[in-house]
PDB file of N, CA and C in Angstrom:
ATOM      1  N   UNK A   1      58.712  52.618  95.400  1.00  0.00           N
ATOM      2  CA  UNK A   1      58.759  52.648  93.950  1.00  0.00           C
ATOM      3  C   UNK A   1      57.455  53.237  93.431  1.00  0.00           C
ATOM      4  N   UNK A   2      57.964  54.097  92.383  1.00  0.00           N
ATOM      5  CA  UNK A   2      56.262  54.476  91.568  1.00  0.00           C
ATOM      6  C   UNK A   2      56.503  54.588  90.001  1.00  0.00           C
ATOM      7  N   UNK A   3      55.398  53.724  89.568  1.00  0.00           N
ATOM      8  CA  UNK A   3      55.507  53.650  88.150  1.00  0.00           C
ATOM      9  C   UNK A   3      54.527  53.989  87.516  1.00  0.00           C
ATOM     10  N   UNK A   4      54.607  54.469  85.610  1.00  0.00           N
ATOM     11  CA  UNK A   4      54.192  55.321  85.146  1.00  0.00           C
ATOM     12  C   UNK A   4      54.061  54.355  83.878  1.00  0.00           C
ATOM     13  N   UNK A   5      53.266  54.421  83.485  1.00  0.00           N
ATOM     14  CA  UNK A   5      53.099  53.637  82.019  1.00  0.00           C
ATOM     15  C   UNK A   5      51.987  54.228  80.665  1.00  0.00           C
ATOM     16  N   UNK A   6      52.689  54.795  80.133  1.00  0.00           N
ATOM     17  CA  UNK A   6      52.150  55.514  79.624  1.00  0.00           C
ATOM     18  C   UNK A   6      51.269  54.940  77.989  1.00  0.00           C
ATOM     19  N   UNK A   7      51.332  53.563  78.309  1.00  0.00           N
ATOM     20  CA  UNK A   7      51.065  52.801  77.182  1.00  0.00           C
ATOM     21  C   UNK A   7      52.107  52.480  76.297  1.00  0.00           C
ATOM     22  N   UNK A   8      53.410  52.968  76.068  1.00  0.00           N
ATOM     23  CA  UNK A   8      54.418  52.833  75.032  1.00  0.00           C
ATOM     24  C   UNK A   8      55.693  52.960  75.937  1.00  0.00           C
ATOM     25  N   UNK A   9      55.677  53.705  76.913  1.00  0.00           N
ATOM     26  CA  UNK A   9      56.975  53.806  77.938  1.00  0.00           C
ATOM     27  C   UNK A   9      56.803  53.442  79.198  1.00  0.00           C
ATOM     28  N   UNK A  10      57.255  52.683  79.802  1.00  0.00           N
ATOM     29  CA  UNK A  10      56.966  52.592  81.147  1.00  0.00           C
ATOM     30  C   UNK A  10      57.674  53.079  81.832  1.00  0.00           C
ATOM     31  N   UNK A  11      57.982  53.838  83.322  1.00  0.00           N
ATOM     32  CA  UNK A  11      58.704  54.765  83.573  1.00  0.00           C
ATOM     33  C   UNK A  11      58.500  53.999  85.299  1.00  0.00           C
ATOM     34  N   UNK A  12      59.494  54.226  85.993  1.00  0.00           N
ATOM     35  CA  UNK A  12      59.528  54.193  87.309  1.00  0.00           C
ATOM     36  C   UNK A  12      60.944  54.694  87.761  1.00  0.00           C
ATOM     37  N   UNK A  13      60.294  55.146  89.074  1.00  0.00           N
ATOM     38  CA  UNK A  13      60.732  56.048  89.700  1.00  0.00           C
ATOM     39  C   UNK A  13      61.001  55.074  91.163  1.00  0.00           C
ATOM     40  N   UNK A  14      62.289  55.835  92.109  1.00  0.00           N
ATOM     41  CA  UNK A  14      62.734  55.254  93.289  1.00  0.00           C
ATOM     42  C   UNK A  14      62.283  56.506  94.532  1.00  0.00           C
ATOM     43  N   UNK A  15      61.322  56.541  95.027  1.00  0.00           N
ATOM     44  CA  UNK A  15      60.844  57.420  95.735  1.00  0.00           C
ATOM     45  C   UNK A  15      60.902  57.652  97.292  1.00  0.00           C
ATOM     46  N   UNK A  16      61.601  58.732  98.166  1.00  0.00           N
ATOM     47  CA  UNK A  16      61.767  57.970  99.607  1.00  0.00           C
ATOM     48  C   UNK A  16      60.892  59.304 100.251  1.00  0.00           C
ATOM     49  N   UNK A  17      60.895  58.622 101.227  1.00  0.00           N
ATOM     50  CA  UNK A  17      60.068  59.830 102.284  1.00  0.00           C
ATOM     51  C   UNK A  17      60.950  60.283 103.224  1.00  0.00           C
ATOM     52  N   UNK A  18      60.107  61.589 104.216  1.00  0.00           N
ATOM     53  CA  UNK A  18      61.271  61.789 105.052  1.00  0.00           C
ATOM     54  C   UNK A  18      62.431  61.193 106.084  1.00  0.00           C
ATOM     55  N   UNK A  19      61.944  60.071 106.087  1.00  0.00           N
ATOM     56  CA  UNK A  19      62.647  59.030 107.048  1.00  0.00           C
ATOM     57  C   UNK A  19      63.581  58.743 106.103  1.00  0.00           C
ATOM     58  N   UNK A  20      64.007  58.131 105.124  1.00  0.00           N
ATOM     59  CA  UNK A  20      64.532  57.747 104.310  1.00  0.00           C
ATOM     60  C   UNK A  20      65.723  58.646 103.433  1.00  0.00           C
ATOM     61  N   UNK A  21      65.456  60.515 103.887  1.00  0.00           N
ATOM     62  CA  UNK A  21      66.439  61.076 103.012  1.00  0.00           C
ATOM     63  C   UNK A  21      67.425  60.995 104.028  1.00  0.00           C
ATOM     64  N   UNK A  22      68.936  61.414 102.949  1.00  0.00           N
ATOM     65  CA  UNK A  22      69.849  61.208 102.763  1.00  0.00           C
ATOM     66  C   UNK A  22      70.782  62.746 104.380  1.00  0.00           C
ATOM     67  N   UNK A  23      69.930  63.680 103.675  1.00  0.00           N
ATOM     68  CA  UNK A  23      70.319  64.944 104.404  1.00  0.00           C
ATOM     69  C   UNK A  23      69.398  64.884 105.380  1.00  0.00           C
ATOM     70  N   UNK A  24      70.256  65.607 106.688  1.00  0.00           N
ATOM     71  CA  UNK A  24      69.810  65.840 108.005  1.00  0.00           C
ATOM     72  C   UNK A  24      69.559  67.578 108.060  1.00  0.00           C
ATOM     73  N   UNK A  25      69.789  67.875 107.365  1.00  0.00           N
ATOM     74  CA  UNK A  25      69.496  69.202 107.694  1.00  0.00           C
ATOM     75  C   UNK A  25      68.471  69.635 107.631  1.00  0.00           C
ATOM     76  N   UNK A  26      68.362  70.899 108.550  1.00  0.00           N
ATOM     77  CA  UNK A  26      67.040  71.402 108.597  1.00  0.00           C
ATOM     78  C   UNK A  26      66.460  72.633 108.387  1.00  0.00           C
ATOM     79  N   UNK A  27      68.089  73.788 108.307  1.00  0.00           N
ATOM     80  CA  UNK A  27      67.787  74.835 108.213  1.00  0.00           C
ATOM     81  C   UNK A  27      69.145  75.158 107.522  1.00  0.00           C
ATOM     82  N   UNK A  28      68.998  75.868 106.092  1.00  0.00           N
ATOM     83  CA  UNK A  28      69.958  76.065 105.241  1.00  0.00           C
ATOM     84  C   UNK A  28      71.174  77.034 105.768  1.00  0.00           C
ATOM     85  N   UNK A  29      72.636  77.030 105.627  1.00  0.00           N
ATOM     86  CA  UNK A  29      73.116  78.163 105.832  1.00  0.00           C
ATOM     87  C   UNK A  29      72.467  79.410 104.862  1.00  0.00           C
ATOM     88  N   UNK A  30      72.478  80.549 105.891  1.00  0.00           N
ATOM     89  CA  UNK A  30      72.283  81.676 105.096  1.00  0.00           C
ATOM     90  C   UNK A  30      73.376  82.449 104.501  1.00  0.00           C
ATOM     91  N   UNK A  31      73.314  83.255 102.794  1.00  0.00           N
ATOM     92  CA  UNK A  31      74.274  83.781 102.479  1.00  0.00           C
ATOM     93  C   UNK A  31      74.248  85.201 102.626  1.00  0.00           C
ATOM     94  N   UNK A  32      75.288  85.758 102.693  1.00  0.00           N
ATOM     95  CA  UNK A  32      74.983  87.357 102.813  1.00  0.00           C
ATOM     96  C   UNK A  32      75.295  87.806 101.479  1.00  0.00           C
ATOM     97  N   UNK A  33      74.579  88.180 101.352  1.00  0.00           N
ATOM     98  CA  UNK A  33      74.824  88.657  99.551  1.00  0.00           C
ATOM     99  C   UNK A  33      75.670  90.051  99.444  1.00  0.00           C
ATOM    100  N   UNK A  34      75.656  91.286 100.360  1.00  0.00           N
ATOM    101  CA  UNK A  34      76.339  92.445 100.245  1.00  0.00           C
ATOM    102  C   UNK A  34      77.952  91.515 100.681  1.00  0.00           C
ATOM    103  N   UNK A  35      78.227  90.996 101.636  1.00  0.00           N
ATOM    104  CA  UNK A  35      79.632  90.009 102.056  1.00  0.00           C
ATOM    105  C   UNK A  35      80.193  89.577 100.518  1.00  0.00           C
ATOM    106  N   UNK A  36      79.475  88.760  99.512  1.00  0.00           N
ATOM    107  CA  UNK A  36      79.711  88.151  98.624  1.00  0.00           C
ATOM    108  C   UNK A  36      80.395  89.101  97.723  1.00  0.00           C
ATOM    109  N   UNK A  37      79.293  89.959  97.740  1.00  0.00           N
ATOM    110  CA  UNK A  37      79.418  91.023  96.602  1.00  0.00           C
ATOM    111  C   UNK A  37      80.514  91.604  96.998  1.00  0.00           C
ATOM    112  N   UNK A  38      80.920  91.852  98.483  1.00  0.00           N
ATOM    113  CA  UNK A  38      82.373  92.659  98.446  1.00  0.00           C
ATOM    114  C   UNK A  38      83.442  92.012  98.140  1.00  0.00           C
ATOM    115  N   UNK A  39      83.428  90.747  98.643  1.00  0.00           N
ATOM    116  CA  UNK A  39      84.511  89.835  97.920  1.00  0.00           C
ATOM    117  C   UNK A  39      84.762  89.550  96.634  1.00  0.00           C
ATOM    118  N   UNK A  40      83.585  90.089  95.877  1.00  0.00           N
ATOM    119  CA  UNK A  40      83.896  89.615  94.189  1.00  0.00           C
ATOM    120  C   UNK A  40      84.491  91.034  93.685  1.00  0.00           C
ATOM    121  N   UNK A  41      84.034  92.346  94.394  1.00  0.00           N
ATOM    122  CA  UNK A  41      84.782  93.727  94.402  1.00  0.00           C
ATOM    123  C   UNK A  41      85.870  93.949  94.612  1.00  0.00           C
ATOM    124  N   UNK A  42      86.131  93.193  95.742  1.00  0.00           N
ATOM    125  CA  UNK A  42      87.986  93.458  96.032  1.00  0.00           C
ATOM    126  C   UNK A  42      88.287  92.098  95.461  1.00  0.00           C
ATOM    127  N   UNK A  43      88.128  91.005  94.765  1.00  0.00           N
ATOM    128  CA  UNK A  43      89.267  90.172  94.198  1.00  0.00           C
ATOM    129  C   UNK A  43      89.252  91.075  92.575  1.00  0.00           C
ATOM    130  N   UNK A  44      87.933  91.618  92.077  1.00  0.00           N
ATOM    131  CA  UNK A  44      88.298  92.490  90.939  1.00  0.00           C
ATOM    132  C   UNK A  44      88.882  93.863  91.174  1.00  0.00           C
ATOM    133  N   UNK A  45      89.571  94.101  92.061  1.00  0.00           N
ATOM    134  CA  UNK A  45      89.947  95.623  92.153  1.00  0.00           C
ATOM    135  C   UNK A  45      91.371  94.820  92.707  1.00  0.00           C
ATOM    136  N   UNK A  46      91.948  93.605  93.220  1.00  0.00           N
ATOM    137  CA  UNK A  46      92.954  93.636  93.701  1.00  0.00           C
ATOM    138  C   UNK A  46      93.802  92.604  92.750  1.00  0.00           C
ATOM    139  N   UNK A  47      92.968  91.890  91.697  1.00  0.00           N
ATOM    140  CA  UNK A  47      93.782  90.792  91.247  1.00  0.00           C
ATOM    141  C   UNK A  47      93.652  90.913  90.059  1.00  0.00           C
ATOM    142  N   UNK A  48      94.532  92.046  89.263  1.00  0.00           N
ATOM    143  CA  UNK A  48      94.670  92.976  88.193  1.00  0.00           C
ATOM    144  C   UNK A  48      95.555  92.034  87.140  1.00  0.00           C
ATOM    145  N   UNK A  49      95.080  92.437  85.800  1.00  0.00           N
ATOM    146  CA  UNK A  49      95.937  91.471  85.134  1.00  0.00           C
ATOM    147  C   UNK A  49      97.839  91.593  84.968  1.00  0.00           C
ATOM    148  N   UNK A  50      97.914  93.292  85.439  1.00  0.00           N
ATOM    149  CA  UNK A  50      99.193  93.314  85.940  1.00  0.00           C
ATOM    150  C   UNK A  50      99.744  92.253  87.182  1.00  0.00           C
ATOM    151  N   UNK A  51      98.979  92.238  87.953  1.00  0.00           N
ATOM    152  CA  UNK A  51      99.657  91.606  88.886  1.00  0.00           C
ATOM    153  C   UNK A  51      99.799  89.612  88.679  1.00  0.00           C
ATOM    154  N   UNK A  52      98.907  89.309  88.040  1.00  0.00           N
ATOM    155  CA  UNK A  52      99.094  88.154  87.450  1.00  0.00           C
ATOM    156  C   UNK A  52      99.947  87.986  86.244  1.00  0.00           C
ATOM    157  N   UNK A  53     100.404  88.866  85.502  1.00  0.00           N
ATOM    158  CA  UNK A  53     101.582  88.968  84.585  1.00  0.00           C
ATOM    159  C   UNK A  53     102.632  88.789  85.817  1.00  0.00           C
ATOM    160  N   UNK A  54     102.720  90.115  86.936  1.00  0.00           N
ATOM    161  CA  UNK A  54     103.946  89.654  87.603  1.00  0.00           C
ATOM    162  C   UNK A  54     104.305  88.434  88.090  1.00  0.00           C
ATOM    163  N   UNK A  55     103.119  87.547  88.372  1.00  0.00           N
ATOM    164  CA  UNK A  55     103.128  86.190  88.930  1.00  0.00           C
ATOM    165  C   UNK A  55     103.822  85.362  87.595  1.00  0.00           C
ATOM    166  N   UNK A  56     103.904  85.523  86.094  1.00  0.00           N
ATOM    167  CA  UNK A  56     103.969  84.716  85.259  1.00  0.00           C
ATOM    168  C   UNK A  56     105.870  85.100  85.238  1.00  0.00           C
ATOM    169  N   UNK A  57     106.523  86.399  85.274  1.00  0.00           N
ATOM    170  CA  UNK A  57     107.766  86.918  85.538  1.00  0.00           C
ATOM    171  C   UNK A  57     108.363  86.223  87.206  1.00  0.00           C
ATOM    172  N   UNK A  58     107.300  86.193  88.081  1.00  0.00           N
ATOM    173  CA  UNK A  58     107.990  85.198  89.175  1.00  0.00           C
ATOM    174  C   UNK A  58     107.960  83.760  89.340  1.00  0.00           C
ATOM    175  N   UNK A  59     107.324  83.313  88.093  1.00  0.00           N
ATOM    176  CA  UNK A  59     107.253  81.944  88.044  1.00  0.00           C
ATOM    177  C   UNK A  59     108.689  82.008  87.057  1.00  0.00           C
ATOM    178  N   UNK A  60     109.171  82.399  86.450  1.00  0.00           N
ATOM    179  CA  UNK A  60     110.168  82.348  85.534  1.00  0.00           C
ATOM    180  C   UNK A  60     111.415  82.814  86.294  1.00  0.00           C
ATOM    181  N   UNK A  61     111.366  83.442  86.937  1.00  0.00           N
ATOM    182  CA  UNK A  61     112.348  83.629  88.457  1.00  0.00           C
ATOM    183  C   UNK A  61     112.863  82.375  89.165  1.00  0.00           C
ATOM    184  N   UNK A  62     111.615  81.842  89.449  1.00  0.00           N
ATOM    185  CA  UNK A  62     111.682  80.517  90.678  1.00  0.00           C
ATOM    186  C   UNK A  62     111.959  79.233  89.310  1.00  0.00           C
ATOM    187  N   UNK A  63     112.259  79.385  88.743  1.00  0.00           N
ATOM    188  CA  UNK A  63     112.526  78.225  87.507  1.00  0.00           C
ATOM    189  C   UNK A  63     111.322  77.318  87.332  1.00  0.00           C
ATOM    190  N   UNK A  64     110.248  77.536  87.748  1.00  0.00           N
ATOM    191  CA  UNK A  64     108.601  76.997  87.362  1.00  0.00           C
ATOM    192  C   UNK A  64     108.098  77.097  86.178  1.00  0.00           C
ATOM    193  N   UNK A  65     108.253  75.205  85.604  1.00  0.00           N
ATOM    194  CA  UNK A  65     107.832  75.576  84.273  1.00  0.00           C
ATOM    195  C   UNK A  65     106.660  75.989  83.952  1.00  0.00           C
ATOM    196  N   UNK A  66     106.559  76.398  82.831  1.00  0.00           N
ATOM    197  CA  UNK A  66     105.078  76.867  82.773  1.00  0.00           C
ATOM    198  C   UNK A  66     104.437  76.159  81.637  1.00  0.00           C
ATOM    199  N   UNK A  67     103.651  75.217  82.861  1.00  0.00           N
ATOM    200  CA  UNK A  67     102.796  74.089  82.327  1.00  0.00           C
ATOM    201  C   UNK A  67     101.830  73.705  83.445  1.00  0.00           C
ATOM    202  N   UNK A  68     100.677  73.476  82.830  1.00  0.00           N
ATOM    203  CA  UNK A  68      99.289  72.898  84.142  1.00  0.00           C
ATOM    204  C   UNK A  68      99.858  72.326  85.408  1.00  0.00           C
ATOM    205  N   UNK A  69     100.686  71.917  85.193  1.00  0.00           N
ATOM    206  CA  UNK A  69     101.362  70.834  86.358  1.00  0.00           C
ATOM    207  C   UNK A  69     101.693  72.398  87.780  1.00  0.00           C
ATOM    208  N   UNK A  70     102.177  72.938  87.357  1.00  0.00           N
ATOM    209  CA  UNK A  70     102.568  74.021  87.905  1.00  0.00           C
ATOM    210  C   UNK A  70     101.468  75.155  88.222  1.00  0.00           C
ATOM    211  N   UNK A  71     100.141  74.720  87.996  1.00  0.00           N
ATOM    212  CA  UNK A  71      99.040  75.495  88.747  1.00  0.00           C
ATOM    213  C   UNK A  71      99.311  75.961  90.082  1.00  0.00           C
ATOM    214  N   UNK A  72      99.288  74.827  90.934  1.00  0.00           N
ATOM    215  CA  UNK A  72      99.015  75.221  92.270  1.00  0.00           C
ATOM    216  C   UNK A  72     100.287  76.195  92.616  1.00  0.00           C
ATOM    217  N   UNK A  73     101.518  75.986  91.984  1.00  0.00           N
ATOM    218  CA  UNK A  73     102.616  77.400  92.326  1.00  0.00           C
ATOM    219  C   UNK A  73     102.349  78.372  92.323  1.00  0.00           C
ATOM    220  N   UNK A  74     101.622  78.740  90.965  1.00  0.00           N
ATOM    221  CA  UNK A  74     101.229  80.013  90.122  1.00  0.00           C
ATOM    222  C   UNK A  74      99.927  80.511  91.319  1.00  0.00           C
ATOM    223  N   UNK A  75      98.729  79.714  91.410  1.00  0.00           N
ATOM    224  CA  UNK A  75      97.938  80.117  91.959  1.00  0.00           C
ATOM    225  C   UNK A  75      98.279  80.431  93.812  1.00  0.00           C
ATOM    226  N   UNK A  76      99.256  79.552  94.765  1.00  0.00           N
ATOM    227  CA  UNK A  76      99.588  80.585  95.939  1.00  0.00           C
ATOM    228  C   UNK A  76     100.175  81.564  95.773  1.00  0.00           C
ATOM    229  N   UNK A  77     101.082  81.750  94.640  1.00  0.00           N
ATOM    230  CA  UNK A  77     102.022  82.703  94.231  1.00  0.00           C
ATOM    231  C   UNK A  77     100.756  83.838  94.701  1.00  0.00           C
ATOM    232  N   UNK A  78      99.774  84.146  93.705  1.00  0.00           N
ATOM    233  CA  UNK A  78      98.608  85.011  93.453  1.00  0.00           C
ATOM    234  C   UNK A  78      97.998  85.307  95.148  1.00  0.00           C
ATOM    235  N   UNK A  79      97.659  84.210  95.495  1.00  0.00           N
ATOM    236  CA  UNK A  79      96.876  84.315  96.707  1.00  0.00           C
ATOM    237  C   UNK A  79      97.850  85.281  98.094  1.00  0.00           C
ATOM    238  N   UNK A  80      99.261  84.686  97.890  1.00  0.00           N
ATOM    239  CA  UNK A  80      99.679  85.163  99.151  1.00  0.00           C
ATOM    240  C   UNK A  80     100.030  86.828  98.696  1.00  0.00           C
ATOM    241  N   UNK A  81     100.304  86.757  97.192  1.00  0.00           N
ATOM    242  CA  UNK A  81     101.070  88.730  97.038  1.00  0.00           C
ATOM    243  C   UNK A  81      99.475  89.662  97.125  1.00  0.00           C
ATOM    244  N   UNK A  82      98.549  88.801  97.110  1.00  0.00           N
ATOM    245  CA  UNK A  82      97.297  89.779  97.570  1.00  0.00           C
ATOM    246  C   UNK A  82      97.158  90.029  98.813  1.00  0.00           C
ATOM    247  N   UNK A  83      97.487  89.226  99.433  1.00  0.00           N
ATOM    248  CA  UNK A  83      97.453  88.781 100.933  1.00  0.00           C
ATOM    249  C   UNK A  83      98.079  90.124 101.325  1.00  0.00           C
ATOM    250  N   UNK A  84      99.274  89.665 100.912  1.00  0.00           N
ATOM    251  CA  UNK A  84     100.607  90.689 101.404  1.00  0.00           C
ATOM    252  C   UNK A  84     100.500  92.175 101.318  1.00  0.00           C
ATOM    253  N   UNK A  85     100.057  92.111  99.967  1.00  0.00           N
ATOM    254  CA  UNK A  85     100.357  93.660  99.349  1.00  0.00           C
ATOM    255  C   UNK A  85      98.835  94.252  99.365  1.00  0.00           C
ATOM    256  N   UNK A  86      97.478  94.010 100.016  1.00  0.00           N
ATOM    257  CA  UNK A  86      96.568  94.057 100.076  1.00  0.00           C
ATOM    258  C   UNK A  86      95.876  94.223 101.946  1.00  0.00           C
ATOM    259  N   UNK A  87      96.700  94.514 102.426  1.00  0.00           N
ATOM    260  CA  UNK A  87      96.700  93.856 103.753  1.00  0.00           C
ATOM    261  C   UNK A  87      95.786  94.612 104.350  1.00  0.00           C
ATOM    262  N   UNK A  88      95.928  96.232 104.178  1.00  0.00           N
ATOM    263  CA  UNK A  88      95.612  96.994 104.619  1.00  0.00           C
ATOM    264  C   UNK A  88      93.870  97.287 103.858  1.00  0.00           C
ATOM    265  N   UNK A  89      93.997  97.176 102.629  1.00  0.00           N
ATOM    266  CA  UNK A  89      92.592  97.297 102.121  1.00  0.00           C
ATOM    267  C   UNK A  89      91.235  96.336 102.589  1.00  0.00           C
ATOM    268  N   UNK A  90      92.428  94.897 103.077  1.00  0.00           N
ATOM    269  CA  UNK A  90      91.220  94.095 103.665  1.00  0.00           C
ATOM    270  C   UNK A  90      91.139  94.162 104.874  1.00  0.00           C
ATOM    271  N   UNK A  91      91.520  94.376 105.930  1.00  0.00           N
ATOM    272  CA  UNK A  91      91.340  95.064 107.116  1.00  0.00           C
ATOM    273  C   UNK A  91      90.615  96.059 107.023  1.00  0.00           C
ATOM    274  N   UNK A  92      90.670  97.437 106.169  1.00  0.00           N
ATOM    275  CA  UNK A  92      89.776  98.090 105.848  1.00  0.00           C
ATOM    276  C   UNK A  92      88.505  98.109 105.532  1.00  0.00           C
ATOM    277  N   UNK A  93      88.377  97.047 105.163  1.00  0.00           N
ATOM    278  CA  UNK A  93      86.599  96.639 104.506  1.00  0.00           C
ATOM    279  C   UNK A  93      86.698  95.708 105.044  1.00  0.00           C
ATOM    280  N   UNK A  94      87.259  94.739 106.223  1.00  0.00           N
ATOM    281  CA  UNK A  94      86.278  93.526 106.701  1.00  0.00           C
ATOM    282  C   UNK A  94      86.115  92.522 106.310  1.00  0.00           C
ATOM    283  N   UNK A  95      87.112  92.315 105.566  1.00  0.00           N
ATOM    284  CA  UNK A  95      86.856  91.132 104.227  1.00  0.00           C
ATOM    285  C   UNK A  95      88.083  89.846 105.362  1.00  0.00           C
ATOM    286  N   UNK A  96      87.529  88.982 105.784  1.00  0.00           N
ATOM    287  CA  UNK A  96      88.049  87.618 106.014  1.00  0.00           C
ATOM    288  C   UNK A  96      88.815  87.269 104.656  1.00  0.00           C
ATOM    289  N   UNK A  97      90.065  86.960 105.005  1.00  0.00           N
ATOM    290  CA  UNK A  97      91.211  86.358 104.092  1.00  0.00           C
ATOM    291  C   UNK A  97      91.108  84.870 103.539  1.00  0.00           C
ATOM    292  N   UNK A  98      90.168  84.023 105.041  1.00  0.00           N
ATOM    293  CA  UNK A  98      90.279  82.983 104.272  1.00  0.00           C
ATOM    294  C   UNK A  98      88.651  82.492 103.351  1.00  0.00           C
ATOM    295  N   UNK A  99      87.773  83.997 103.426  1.00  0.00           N
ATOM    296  CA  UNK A  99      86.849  83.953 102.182  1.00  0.00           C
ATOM    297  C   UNK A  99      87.221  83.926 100.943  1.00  0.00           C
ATOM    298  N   UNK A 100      88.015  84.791 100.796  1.00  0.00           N
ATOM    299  CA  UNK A 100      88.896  85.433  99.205  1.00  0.00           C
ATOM    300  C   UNK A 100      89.434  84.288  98.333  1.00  0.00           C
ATOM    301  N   UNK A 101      89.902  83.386  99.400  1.00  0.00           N
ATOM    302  CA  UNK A 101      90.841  82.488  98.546  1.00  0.00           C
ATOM    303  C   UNK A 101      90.338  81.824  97.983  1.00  0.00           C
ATOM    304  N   UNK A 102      89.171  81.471  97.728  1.00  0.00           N
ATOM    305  CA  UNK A 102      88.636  80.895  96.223  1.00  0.00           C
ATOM    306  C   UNK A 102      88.437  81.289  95.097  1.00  0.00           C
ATOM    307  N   UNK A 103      88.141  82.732  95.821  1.00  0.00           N
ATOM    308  CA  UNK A 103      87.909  83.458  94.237  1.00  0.00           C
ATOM    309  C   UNK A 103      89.172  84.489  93.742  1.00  0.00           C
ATOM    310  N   UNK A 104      90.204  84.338  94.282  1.00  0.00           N
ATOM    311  CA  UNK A 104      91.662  84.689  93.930  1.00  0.00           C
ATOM    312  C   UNK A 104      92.264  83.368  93.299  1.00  0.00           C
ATOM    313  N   UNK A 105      91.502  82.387  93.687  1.00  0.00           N
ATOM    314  CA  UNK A 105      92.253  81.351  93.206  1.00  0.00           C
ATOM    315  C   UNK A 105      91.443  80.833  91.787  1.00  0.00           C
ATOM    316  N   UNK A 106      90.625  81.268  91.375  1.00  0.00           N
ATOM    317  CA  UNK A 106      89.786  81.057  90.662  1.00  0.00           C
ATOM    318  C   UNK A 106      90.060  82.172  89.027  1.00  0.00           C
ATOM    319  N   UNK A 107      90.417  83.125  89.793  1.00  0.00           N
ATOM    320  CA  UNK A 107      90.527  84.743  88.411  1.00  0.00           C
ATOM    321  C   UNK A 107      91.865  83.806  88.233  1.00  0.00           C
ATOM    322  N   UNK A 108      93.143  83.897  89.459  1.00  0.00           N
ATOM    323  CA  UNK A 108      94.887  83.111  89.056  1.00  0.00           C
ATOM    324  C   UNK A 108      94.513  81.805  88.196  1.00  0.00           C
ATOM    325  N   UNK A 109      94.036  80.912  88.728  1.00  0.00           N
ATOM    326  CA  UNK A 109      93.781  79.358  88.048  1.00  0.00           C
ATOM    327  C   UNK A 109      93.161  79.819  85.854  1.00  0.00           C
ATOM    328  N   UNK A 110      92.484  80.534  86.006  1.00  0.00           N
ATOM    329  CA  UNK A 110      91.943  81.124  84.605  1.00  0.00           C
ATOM    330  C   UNK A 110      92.831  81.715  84.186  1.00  0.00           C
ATOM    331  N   UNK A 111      93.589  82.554  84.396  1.00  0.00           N
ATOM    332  CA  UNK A 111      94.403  83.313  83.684  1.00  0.00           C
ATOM    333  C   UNK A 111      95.649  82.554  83.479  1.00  0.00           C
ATOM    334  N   UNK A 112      95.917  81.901  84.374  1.00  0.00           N
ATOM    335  CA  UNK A 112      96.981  80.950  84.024  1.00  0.00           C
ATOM    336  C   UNK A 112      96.721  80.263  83.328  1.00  0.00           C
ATOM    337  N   UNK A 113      95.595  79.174  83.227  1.00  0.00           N
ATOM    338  CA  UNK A 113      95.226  78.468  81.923  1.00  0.00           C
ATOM    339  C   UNK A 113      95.183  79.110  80.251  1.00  0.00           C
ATOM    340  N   UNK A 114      94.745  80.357  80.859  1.00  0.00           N
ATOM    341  CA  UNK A 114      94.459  80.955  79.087  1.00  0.00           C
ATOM    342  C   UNK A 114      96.142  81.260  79.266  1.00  0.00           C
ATOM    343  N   UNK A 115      96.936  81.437  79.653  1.00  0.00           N
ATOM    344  CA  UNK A 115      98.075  82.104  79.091  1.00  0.00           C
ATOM    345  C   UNK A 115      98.613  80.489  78.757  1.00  0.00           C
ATOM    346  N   UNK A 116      98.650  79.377  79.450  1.00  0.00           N
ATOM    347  CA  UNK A 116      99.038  78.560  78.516  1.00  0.00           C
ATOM    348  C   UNK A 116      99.122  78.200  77.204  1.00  0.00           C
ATOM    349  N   UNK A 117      97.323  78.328  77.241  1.00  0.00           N
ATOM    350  CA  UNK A 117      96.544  77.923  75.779  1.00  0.00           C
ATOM    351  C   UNK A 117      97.105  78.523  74.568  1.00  0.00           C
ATOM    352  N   UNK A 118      97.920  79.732  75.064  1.00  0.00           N
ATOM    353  CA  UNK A 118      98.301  81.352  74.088  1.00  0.00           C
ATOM    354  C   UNK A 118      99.737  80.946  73.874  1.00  0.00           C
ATOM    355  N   UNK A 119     100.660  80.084  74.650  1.00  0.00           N
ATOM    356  CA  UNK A 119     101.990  80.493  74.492  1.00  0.00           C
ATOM    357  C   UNK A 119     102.535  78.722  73.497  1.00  0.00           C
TER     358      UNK A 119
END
């Protein structure tokens, strides 16, 4: 414990040393920042607001209402027709499939929300 009294506030603090923290780690993962950057390139070059309109026409296909509840439809819907129809561009650039899927699921999950908010 360490305390602070500043004449009008007294302040304390719960203080531990290295024995005492929580994390074992010792050496951070490293990020690759050009990796990142290509993944935020191809989910903006592949997950077009056309193609998330088509997802809102195949949710109305599959009788999926369209309501929050129905996120996670809307959003594999998104993930796998990139997958699919993208196959060749990510093989092409190197891009791991199961990197993408957060941030495909992330542009689908947003756009689906605002089109709620709108209809």
């Amino acid at each position: 414990m360490w305390e602070y009294n500043n004449g009008t506030v007294r302040y304390i603090f719960k203080v531990k040393g290295k024995k005492h923290q929580n994390s074992k780690v010792k050496k951070m993962a490293s990020i690759d920042i050009e990796e990142v950057q290509n993944i935020r390139d191809f989910v903006e070059y592949a997950v077009t607001e056309n193609r998330l309109k088509q997802g809102l026409d195949k949710m109305k296909e599959l009788c999926v209402p369209y309501e929050k509840s129905s996120t996670g439809i809307y959003v594999k819907w998104a993930y796998n027709d990139v997958i699919k129809e993208e196959q060749d561009t990510i093989v092409k650039n190197k891009i791991d499939p199961k990197k993408i899927g957060s941030y495909i699921s992330k542009k689908a999950k947003n756009f689906w929300f605002n089109y709620l908010d709108n209809i």
